[in-house]
N, C-alpha and C. Protein backbone atom coordinates (compact mmCIF):
# COMPACT_ATOMS: atom_id res chain seq x y z
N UNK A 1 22.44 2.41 -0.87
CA UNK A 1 21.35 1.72 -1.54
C UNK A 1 21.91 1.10 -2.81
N UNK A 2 21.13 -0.41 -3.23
CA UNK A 2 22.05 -1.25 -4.05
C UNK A 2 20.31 -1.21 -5.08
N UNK A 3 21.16 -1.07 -6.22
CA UNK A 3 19.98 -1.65 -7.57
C UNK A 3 19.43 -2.90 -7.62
N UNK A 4 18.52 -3.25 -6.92
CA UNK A 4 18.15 -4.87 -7.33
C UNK A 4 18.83 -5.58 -8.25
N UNK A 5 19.29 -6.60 -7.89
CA UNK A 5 19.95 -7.32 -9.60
C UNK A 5 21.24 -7.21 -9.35
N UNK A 6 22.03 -6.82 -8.56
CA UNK A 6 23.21 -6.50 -8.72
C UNK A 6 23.69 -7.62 -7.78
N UNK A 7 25.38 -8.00 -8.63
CA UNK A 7 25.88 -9.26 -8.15
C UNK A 7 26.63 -9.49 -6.80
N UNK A 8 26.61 -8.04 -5.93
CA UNK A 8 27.02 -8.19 -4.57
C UNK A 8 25.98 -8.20 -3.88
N UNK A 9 24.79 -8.27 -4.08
CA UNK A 9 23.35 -8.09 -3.48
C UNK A 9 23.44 -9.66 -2.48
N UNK A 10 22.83 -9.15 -0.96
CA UNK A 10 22.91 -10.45 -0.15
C UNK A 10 21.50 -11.29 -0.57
N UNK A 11 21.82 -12.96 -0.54
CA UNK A 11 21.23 -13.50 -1.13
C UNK A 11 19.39 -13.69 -0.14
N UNK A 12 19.33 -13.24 0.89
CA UNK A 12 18.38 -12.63 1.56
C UNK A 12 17.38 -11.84 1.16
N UNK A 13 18.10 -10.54 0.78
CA UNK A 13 17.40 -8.81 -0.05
C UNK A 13 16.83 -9.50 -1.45
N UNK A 14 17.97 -10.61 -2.22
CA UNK A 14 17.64 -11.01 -3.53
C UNK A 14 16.23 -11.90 -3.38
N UNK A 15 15.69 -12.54 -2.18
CA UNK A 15 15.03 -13.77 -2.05
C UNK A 15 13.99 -12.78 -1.52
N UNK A 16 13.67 -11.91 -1.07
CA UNK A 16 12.70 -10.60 -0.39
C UNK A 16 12.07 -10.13 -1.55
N UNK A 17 12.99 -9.56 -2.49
CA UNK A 17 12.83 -8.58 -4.02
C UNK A 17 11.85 -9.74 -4.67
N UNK A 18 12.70 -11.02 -4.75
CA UNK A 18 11.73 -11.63 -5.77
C UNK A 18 10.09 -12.21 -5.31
N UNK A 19 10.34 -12.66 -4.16
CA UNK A 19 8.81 -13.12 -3.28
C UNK A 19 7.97 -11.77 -3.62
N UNK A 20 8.12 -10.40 -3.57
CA UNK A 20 7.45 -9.54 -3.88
C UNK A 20 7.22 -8.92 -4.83
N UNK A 21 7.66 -9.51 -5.76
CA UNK A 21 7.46 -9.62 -7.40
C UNK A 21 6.58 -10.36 -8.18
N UNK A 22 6.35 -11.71 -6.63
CA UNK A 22 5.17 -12.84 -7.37
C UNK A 22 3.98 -12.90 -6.76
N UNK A 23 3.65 -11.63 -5.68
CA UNK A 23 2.67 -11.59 -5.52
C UNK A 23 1.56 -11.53 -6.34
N UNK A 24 0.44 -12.11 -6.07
CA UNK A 24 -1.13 -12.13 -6.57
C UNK A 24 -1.79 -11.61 -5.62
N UNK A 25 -2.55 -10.03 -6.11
CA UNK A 25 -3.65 -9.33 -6.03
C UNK A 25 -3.99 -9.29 -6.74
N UNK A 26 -5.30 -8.37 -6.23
CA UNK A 26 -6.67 -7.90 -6.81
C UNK A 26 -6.32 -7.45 -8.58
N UNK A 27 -7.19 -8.17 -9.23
CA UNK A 27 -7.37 -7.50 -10.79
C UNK A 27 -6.99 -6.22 -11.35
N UNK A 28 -7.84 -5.16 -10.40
CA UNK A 28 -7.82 -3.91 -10.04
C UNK A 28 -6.88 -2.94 -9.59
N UNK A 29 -5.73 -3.81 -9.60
CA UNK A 29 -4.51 -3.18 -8.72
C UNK A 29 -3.68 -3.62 -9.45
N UNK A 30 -2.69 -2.48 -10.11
CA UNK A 30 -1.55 -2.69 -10.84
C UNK A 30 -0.25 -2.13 -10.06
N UNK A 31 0.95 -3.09 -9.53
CA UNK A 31 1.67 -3.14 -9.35
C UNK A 31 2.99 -2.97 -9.95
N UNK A 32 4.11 -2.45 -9.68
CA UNK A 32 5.22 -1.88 -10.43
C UNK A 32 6.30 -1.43 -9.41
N UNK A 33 7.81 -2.03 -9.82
CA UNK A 33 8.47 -1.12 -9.27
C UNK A 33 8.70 0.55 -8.96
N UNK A 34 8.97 0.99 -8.19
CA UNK A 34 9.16 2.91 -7.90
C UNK A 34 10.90 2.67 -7.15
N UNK A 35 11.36 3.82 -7.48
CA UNK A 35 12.48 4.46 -6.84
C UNK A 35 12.23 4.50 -5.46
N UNK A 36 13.32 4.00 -4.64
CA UNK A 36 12.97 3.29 -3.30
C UNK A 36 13.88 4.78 -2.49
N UNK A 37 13.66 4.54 -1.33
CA UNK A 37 13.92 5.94 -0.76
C UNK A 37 15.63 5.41 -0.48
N UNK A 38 16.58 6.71 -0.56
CA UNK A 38 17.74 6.51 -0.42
C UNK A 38 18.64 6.61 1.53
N UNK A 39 19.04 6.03 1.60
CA UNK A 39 20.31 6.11 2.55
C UNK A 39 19.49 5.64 3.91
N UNK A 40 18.00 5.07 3.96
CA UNK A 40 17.34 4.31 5.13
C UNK A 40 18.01 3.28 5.79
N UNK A 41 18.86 2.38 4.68
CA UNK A 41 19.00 1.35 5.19
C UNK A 41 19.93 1.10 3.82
N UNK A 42 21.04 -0.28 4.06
CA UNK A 42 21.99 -0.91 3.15
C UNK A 42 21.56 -0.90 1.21
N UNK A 43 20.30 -1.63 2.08
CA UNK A 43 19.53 -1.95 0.66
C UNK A 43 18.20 -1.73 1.01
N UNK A 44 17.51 -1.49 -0.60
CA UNK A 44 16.08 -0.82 -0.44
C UNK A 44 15.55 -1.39 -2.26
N UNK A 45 14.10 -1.77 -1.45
CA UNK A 45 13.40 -1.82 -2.80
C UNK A 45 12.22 -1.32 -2.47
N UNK A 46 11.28 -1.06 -3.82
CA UNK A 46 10.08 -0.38 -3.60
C UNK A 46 9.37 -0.47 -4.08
N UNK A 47 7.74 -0.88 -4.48
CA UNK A 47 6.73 -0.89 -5.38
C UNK A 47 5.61 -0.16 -5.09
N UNK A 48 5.27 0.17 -6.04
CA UNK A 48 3.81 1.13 -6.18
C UNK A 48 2.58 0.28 -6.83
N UNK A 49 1.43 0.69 -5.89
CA UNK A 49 0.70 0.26 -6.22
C UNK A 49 -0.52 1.34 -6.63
N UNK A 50 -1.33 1.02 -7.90
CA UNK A 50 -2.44 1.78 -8.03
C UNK A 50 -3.90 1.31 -8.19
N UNK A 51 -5.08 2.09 -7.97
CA UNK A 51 -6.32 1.02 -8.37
C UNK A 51 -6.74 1.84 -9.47
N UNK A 52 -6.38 0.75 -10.81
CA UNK A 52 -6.95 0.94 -11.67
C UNK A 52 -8.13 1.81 -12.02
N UNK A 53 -9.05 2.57 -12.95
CA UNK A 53 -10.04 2.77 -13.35
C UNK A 53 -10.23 1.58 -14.78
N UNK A 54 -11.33 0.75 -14.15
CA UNK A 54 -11.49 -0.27 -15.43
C UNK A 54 -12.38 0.56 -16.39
N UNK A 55 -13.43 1.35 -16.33
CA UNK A 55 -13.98 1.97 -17.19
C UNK A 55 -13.02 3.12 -18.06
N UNK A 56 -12.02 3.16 -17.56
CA UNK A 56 -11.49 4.36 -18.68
C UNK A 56 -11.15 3.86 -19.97
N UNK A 57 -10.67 2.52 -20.05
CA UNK A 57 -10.73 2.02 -20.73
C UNK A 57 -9.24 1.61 -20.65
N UNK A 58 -8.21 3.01 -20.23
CA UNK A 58 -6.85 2.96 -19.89
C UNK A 58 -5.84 1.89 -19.36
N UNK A 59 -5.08 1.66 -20.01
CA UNK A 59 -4.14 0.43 -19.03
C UNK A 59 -3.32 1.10 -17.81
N UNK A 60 -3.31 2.39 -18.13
CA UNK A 60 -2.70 2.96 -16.22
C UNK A 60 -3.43 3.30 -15.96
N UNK A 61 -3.85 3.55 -14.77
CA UNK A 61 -4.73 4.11 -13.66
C UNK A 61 -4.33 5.79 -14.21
N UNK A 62 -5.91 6.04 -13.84
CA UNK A 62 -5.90 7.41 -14.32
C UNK A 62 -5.98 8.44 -13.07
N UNK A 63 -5.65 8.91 -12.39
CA UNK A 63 -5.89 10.11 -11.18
C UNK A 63 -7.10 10.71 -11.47
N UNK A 64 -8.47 10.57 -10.74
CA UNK A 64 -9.72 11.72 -10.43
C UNK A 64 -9.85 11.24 -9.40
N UNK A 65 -11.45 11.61 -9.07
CA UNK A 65 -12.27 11.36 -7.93
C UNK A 65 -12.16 9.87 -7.71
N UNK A 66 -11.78 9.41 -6.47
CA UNK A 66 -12.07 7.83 -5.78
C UNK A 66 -10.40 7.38 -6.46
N UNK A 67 -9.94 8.24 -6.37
CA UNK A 67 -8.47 7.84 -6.38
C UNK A 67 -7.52 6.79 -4.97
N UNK A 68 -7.31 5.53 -5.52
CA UNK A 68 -6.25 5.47 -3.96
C UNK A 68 -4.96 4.71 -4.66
N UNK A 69 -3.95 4.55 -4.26
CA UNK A 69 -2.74 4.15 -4.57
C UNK A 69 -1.66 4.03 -3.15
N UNK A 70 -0.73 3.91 -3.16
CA UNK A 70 0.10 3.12 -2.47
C UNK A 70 1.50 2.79 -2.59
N UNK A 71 2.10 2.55 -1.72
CA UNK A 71 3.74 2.35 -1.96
C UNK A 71 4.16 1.24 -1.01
N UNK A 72 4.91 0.11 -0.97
CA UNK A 72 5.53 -0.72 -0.02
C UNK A 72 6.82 -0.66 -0.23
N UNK A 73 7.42 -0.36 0.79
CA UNK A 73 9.09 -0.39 0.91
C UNK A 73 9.50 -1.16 1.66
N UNK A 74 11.11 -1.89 0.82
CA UNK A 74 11.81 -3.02 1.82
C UNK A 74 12.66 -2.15 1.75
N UNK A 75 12.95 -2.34 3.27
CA UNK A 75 14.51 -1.38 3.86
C UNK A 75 15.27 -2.93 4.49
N UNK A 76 16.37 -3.35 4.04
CA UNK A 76 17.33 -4.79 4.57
C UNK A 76 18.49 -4.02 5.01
N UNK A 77 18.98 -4.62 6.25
CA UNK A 77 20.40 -3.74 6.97
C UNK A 77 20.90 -5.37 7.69
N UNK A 78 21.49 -5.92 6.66
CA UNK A 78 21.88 -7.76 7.33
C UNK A 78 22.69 -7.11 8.67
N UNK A 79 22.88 -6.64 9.34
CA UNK A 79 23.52 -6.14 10.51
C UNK A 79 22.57 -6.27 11.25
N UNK A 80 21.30 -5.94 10.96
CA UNK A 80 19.70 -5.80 11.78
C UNK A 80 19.93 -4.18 12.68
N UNK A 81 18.92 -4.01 12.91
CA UNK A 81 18.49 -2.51 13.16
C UNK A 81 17.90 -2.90 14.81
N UNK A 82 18.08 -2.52 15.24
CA UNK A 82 17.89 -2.60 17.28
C UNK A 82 16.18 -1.81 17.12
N UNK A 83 15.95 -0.64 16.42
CA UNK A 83 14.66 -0.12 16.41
C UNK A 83 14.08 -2.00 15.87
N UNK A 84 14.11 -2.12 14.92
CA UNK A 84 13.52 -2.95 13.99
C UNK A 84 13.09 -4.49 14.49
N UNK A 85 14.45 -4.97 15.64
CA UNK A 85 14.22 -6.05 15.99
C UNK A 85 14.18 -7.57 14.68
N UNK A 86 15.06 -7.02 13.76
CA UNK A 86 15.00 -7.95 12.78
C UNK A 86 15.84 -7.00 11.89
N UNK A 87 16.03 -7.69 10.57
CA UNK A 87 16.83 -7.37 9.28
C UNK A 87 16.03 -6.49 8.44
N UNK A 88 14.68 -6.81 8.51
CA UNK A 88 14.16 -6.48 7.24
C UNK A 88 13.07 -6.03 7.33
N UNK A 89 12.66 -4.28 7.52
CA UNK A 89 11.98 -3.44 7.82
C UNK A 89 10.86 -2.95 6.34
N UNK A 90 9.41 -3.40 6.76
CA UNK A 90 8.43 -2.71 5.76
C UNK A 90 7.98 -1.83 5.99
N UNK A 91 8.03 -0.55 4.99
CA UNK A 91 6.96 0.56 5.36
C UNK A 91 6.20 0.69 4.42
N UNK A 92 5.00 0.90 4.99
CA UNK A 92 4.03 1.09 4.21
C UNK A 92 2.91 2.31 3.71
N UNK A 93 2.56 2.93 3.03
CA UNK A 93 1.67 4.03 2.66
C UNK A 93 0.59 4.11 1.30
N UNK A 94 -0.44 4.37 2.29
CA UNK A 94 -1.41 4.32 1.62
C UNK A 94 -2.59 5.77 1.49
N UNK A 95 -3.02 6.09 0.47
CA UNK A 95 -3.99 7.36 0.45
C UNK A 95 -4.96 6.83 -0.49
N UNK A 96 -5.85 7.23 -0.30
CA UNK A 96 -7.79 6.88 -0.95
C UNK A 96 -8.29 8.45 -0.70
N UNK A 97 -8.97 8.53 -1.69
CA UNK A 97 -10.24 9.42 -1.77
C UNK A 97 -11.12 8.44 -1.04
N UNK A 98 -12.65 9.78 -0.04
CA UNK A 98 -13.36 8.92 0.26
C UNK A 98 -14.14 9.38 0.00
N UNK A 99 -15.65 9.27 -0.22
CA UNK A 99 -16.75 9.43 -0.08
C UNK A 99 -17.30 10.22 1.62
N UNK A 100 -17.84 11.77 1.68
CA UNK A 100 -17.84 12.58 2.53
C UNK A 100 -18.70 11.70 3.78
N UNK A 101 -19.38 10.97 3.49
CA UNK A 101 -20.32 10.19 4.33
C UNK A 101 -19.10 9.14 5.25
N UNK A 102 -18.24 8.54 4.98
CA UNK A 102 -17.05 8.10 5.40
C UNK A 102 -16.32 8.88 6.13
N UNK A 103 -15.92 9.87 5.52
CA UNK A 103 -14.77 10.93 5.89
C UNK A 103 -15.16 11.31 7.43
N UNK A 104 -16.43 11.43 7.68
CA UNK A 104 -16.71 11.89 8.93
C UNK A 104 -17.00 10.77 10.04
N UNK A 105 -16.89 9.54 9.31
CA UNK A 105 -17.21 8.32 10.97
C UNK A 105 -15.84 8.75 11.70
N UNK A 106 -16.43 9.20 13.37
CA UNK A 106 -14.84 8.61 13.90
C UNK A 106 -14.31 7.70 14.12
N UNK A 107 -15.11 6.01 13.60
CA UNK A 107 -14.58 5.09 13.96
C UNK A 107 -13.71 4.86 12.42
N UNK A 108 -13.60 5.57 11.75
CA UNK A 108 -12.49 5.46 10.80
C UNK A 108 -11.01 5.08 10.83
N UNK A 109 -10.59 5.90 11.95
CA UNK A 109 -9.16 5.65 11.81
C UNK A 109 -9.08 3.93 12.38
N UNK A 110 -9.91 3.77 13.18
CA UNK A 110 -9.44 2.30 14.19
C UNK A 110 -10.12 1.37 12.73
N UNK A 111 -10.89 1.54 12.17
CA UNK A 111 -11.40 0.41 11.18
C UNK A 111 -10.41 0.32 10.20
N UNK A 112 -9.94 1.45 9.89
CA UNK A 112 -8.95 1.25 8.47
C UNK A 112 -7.72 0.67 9.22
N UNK A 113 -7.10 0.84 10.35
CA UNK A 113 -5.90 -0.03 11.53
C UNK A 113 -6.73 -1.44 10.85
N UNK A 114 -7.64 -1.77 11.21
CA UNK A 114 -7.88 -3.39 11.30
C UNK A 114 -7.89 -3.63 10.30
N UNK A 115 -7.88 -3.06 9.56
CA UNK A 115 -8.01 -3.68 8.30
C UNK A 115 -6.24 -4.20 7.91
N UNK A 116 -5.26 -3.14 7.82
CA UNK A 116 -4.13 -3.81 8.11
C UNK A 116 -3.70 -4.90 8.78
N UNK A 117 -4.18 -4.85 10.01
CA UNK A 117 -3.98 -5.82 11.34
C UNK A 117 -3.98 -7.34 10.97
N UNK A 118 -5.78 -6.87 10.53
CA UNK A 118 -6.71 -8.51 10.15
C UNK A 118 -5.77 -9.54 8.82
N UNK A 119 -5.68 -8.11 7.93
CA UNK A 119 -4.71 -9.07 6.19
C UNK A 119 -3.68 -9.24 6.91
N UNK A 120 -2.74 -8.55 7.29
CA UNK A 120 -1.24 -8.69 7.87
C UNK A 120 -1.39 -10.55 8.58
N UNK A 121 -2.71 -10.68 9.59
CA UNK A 121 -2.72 -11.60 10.42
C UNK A 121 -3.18 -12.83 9.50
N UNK A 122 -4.25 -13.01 8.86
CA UNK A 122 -4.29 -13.76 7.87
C UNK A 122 -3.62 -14.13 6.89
N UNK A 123 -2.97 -13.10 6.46
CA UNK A 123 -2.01 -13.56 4.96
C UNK A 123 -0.36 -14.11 5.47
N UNK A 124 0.25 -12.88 6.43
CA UNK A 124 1.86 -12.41 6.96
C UNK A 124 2.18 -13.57 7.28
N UNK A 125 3.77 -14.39 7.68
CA UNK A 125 4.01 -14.95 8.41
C UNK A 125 4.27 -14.10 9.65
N UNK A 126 4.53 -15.08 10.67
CA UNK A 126 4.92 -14.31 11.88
C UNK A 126 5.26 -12.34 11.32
N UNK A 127 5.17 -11.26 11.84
CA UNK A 127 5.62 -10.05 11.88
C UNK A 127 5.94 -9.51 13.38
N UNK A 128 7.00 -8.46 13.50
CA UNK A 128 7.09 -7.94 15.09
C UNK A 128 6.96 -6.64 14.71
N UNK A 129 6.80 -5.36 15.54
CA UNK A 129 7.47 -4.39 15.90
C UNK A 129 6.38 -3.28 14.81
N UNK A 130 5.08 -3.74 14.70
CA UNK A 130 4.09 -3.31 13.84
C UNK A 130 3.75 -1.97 14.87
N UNK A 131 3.44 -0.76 13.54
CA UNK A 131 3.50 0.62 14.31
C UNK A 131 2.80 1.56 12.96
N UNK A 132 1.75 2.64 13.66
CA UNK A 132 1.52 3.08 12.67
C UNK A 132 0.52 4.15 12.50
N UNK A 133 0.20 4.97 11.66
CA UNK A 133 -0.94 5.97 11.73
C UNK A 133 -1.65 5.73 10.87
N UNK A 134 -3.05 6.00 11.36
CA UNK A 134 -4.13 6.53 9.86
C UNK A 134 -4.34 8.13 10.43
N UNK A 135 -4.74 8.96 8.94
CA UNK A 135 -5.06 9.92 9.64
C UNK A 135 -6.12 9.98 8.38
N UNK A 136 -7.86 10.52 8.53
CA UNK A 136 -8.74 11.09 7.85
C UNK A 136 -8.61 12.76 7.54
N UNK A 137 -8.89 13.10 6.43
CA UNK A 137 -8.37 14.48 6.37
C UNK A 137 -9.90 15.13 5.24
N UNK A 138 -10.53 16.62 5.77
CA UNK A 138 -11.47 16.89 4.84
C UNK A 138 -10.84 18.07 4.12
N UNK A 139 -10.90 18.67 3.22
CA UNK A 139 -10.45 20.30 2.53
C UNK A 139 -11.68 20.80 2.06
N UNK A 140 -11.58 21.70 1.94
CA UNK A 140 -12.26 22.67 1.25
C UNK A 140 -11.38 23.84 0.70
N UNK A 141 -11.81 23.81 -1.08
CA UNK A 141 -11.07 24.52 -1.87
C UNK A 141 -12.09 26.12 -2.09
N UNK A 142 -11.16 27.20 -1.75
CA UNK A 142 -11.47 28.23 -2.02
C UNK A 142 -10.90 29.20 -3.32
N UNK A 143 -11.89 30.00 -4.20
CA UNK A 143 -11.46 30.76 -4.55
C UNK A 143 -10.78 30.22 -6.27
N UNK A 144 -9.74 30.65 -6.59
CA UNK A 144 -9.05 29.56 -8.13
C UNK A 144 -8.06 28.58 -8.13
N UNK A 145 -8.30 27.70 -6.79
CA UNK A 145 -7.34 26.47 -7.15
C UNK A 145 -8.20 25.24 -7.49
N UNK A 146 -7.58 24.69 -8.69
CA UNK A 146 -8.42 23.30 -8.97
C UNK A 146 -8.92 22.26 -8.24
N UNK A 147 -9.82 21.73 -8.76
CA UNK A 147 -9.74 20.51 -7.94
C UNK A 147 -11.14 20.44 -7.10
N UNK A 148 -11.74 19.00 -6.94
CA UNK A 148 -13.39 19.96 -6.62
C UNK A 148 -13.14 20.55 -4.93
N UNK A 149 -14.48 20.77 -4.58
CA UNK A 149 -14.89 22.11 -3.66
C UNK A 149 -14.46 21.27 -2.25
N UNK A 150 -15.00 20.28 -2.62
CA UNK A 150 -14.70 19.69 -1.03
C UNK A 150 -13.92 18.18 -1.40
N UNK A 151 -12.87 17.82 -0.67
CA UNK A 151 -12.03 16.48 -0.64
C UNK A 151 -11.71 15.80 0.71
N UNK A 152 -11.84 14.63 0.41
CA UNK A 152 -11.71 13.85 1.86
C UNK A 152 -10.67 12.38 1.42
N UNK A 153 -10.21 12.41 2.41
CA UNK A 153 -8.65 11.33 2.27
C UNK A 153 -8.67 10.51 3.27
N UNK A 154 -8.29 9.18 3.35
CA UNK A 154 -7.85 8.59 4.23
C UNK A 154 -6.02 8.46 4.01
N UNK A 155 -5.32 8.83 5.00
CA UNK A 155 -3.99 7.88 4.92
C UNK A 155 -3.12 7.17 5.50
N UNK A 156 -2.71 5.94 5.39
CA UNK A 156 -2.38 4.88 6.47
C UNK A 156 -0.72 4.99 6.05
N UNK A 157 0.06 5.12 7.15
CA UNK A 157 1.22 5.46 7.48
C UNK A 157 1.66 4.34 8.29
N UNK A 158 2.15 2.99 8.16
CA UNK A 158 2.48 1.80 8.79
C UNK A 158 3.99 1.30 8.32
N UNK A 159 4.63 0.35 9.72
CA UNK A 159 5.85 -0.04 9.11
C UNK A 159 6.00 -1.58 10.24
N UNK A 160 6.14 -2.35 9.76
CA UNK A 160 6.64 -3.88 10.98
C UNK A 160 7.71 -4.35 10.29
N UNK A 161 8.34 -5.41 11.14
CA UNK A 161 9.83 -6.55 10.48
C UNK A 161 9.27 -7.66 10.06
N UNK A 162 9.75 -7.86 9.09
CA UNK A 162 9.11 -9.03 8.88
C UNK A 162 10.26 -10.13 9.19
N UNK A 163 9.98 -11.40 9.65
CA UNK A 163 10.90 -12.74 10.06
C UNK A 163 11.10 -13.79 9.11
N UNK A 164 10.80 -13.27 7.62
CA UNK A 164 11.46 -14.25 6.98
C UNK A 164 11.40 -13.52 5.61
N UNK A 165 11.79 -14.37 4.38
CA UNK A 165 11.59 -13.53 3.26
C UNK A 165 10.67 -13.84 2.90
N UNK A 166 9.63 -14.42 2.87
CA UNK A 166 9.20 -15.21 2.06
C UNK A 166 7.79 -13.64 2.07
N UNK A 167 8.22 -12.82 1.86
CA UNK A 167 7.19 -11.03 1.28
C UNK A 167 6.40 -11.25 0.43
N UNK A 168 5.80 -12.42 -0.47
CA UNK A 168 4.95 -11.95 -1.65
C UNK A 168 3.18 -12.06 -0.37
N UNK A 169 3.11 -12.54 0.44
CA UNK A 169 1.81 -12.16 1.42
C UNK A 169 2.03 -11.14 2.27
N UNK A 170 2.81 -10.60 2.50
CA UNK A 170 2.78 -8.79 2.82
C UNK A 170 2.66 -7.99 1.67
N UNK A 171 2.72 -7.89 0.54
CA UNK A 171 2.51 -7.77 -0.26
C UNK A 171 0.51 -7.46 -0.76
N UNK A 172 0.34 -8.66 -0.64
CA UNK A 172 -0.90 -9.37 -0.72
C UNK A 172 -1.47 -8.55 0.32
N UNK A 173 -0.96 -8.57 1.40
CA UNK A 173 -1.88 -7.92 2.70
C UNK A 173 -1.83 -6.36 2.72
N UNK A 174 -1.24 -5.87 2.37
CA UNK A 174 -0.82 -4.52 1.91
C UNK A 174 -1.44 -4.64 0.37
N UNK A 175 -2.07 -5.13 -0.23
CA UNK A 175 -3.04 -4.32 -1.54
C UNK A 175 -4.43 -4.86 -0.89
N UNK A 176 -4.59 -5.50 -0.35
CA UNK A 176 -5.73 -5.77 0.48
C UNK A 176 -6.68 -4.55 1.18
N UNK A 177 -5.37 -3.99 2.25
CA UNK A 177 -6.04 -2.74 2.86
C UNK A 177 -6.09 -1.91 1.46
N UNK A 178 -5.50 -1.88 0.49
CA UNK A 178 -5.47 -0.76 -0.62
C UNK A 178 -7.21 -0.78 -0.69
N UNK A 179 -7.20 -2.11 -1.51
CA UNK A 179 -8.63 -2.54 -1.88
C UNK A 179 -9.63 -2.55 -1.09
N UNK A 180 -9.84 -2.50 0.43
CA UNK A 180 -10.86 -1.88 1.31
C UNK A 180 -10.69 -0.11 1.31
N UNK A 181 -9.22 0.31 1.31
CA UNK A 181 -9.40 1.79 1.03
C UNK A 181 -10.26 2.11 0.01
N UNK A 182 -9.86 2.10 -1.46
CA UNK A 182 -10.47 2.20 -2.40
C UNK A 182 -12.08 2.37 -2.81
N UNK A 183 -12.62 0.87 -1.75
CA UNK A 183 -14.01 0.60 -1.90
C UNK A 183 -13.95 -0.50 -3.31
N UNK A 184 -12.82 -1.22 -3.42
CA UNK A 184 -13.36 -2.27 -4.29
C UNK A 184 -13.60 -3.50 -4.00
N UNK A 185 -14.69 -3.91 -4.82
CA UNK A 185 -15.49 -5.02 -4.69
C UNK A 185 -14.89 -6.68 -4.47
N UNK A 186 -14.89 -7.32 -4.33
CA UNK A 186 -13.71 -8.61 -3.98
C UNK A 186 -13.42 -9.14 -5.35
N UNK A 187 -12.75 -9.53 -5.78
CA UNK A 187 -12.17 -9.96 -6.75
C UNK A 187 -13.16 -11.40 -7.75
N UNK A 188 -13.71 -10.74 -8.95
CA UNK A 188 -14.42 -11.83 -9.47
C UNK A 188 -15.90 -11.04 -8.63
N UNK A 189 -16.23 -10.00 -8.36
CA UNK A 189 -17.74 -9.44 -8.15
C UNK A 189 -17.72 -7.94 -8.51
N UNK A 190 -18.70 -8.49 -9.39
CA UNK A 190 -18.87 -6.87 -10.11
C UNK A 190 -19.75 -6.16 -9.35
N UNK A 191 -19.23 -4.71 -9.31
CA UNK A 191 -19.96 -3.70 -8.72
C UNK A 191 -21.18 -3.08 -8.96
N UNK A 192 -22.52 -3.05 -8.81
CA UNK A 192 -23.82 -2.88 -9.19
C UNK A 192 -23.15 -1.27 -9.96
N UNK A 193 -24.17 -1.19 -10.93
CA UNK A 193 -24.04 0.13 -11.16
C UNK A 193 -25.32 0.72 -12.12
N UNK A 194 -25.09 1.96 -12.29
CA UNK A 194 -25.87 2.39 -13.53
C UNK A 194 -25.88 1.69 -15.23
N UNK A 195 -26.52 0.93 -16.02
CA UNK A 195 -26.99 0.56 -16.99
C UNK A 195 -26.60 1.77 -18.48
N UNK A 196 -26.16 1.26 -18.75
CA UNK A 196 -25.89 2.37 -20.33
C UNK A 196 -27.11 2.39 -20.66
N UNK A 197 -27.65 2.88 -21.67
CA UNK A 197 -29.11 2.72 -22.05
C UNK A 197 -28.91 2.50 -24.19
């Protein structure tokens, strides 16, 4: 694994890194490089994504209830990968808190799939070799561990090749599903709510 930026970097990985640097999402979603996973592939980059809390007032996203966040990884192997069917392998992961009324549709797992599917198909250029899990998950906390009584998760576990560099709309399509995980409102519509008094 090579540090972004570095002057033996193929000019491919360099043209991937930066397209996914100029992506434009949601308001609500703050983006940032993360430590990319080691020894997958030649070269690797990685960004994290989080959904904000605009009421905290906070400029990072704060972790409670209705938490979701995210990670996109470029794995590049200019040799190309025979699994992969291309050079340049995305994986993707995503987790949301949900609301218990959610947690229990079983048409969950196939709606949160389309939701990938649909942005990937609208935003992506061409992609191959798309593969992937959601899994819904409920807990219940017993006894003295923190954290409230009952929790429910969605998490989407996805990876395709992409056929060119041009990554800042995988990107885009991947904070997309974030932002249907989440439950936020489309960009430029505020969410009805309770009134201060």
């Amino acid at each position: 694994m090579t540090t972004p930026g570095l002057p033996n970097e193929p000019a491919p990985f360099r043209a991937a890194v930066d397209a996914m640097n100029s992506a434009a999402v949601h308001p609500d979603i703050e983006l940032g490089p993360i430590r990319p996973p080691q020894r997958l592939a030649p070269y690797s980059y990685a960004i994290g994504a989080e959904v904000r809390h605009p009421d905290t007032g906070d400029e990072h996203a704060v972790f409670s209830e209705g938490d979701a966040f995210g990670r996109l990884i470029l794995l590049y192997d200019p040799d190309g990968d025979e699994a992969w069917n291309g050079t340049m392998r995305l994986v993707a992961y995503i987790q949301a808190d949900l609301e218990p009324a959610l947690a229990g549709d079983p048409l969950l797992p196939e709606v949160a799939w389309s939701w990938l599917v649909d942005a990937l198909d609208e935003k992506a250029d061409e992609i191959v070799a798309l593969g992937g899990t959601v899994t819904a998950t409920s807990s219940v906390r017993y006894g003295d561990i923190a954290g409230p009584p009952h929790a429910h998760q969605l998490e989407l576990r996805a990876s395709w090749t992409a056929t060119s560099t041009a990554l800042a709309s995988h990107v885009e399509a991947f904070c997309d599903v974030l932002e249907h995980a989440a439950g936020l409102p489309p960009a430029g519509v505020t969410k009805l709510g309770r009134r201060g008094r």
